[in-house]
Protein backbone atom coordinates (compact mmCIF):
# COMPACT_ATOMS: atom_id res chain seq x y z
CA UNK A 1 22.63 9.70 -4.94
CA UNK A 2 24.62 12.46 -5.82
CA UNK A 3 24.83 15.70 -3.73
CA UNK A 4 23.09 17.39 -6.05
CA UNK A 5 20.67 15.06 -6.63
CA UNK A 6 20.64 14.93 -2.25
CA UNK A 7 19.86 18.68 -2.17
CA UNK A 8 17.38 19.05 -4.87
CA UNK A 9 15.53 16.25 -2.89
CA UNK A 10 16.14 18.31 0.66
CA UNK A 11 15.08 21.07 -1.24
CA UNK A 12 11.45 19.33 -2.34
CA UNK A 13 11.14 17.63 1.52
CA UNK A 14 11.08 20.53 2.94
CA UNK A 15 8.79 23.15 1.08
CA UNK A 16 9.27 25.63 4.07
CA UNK A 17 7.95 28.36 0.95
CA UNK A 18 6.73 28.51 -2.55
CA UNK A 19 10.33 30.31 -3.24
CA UNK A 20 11.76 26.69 -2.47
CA UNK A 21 13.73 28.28 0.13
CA UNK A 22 14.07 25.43 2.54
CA UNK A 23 17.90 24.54 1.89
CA UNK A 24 20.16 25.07 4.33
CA UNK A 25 21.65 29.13 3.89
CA UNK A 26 24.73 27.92 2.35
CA UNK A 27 22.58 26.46 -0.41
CA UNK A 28 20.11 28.67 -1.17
CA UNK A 29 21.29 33.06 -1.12
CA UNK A 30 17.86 34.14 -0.31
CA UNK A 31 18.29 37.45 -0.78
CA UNK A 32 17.69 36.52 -4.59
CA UNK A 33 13.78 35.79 -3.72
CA UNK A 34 11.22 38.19 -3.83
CA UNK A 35 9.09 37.90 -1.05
CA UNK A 36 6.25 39.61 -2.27
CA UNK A 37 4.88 36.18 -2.98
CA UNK A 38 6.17 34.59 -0.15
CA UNK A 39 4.29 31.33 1.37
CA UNK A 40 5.60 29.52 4.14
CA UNK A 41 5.17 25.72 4.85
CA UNK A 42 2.81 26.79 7.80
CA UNK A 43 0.72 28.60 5.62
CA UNK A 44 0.18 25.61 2.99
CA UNK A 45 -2.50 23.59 3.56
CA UNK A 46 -2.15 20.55 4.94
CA UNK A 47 -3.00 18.32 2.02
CA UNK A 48 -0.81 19.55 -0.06
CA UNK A 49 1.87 19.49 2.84
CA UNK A 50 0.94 15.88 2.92
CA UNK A 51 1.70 15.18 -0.68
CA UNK A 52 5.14 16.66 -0.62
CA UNK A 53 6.18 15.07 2.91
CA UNK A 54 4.94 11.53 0.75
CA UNK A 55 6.76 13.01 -2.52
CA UNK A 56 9.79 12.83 -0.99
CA UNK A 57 9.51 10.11 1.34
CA UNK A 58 9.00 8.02 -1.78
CA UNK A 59 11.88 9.59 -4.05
CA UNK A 60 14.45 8.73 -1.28
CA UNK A 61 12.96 5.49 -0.97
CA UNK A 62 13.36 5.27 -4.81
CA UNK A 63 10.06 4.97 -5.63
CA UNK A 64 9.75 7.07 -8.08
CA UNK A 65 6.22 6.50 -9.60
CA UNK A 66 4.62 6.94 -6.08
CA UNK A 67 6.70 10.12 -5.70
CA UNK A 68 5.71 11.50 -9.02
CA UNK A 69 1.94 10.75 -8.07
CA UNK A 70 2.65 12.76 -5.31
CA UNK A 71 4.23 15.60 -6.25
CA UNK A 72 1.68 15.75 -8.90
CA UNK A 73 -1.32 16.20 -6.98
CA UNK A 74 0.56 18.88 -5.03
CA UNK A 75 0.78 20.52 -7.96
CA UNK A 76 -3.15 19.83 -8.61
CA UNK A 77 -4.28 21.21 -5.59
CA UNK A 78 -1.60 24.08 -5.21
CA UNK A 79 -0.36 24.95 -8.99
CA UNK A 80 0.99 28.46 -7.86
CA UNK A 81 3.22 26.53 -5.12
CA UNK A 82 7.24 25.59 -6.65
CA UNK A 83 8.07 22.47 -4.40
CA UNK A 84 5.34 20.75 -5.68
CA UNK A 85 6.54 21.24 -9.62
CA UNK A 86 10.39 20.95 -8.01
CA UNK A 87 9.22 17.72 -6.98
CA UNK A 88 8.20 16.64 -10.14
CA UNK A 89 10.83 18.27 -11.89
CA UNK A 90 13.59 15.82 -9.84
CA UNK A 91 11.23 12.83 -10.27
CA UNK A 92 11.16 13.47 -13.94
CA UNK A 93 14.68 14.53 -14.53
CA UNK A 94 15.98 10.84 -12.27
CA UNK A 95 13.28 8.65 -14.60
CA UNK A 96 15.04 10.34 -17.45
CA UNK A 97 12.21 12.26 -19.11
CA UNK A 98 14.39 15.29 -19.55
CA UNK A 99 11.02 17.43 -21.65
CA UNK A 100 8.82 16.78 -18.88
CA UNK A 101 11.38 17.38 -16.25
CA UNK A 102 12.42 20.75 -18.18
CA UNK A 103 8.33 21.33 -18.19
CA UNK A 104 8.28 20.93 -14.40
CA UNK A 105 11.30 23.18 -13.93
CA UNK A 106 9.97 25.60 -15.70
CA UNK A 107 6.20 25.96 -13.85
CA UNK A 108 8.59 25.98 -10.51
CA UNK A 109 10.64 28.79 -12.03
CA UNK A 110 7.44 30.54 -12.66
CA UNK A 111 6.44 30.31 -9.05
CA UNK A 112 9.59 30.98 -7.47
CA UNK A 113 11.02 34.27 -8.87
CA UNK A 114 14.71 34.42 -7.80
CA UNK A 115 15.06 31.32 -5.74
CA UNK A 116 18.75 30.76 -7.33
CA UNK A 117 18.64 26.76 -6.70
CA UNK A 118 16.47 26.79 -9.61
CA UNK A 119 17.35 30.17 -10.96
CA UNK A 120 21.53 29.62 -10.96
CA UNK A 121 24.14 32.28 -11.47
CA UNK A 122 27.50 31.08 -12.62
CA UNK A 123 28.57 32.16 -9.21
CA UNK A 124 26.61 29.08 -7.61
CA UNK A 125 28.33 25.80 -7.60
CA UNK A 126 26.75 22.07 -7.53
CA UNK A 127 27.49 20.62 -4.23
């Protein structure tokens, strides 16, 4: 797996908030999100906590169907939350169906104003 690919999964594991924040602070320059929308993993509920912990357990197990089901019903049961539609975004995008990765990156956009992992400058480089 490449880093990239490593961090983008980090990135969906951890869903610490909807601004898909959880990377370590030399990944993600938080002051780009807006916290005005601001969810932390605490405040999720627990299902859909449930679904992303499984999300990623599957991806890095390379299961990728199980992952996208996953991520998916994350995405069901919390549509405004961005690690669920991250998570299918990076299942997606590793199956190779780049329009409904690029459909999933975009809802996670949506949700996560400024978050520059999925929002990047030409200052941020791919690790």
């Amino acid at each position: 797996m490449t880093s990239h690919l490593r961090a983008l999964a980090l990135l969906a594991a951890a869903a610490v908030s909807v601004e898909v924040a959880a990377c370590r602070p030399e990944d993600q320059r938080t002051e780009t999100i807006d916290p005005s929308g601001s969810q932390t993993r605490a405040q999720l509920p627990l299902e859909v906590v449930a679904q992303l912990d499984s999300g990623t357990t599957a991806y890095r197990a390379d299961d990728y169907p199980s992952a996208l089901t996953h991520y998916a019903k994350a995405t069901e049961l919390a549509p405004e939350v961005a690690a669920g539609w991250f998570g299918v975004y990076m299942v997606q995008h590793r199956m190779g169906n780049a329009e409904a990765a690029d459909s999933a990156l975009v809802r996670a956009r949506a949700a996560a104003p400024g978050a520059s992992l999925i929002h990047p400058t030409a200052a941020d480089t791919l690790r």
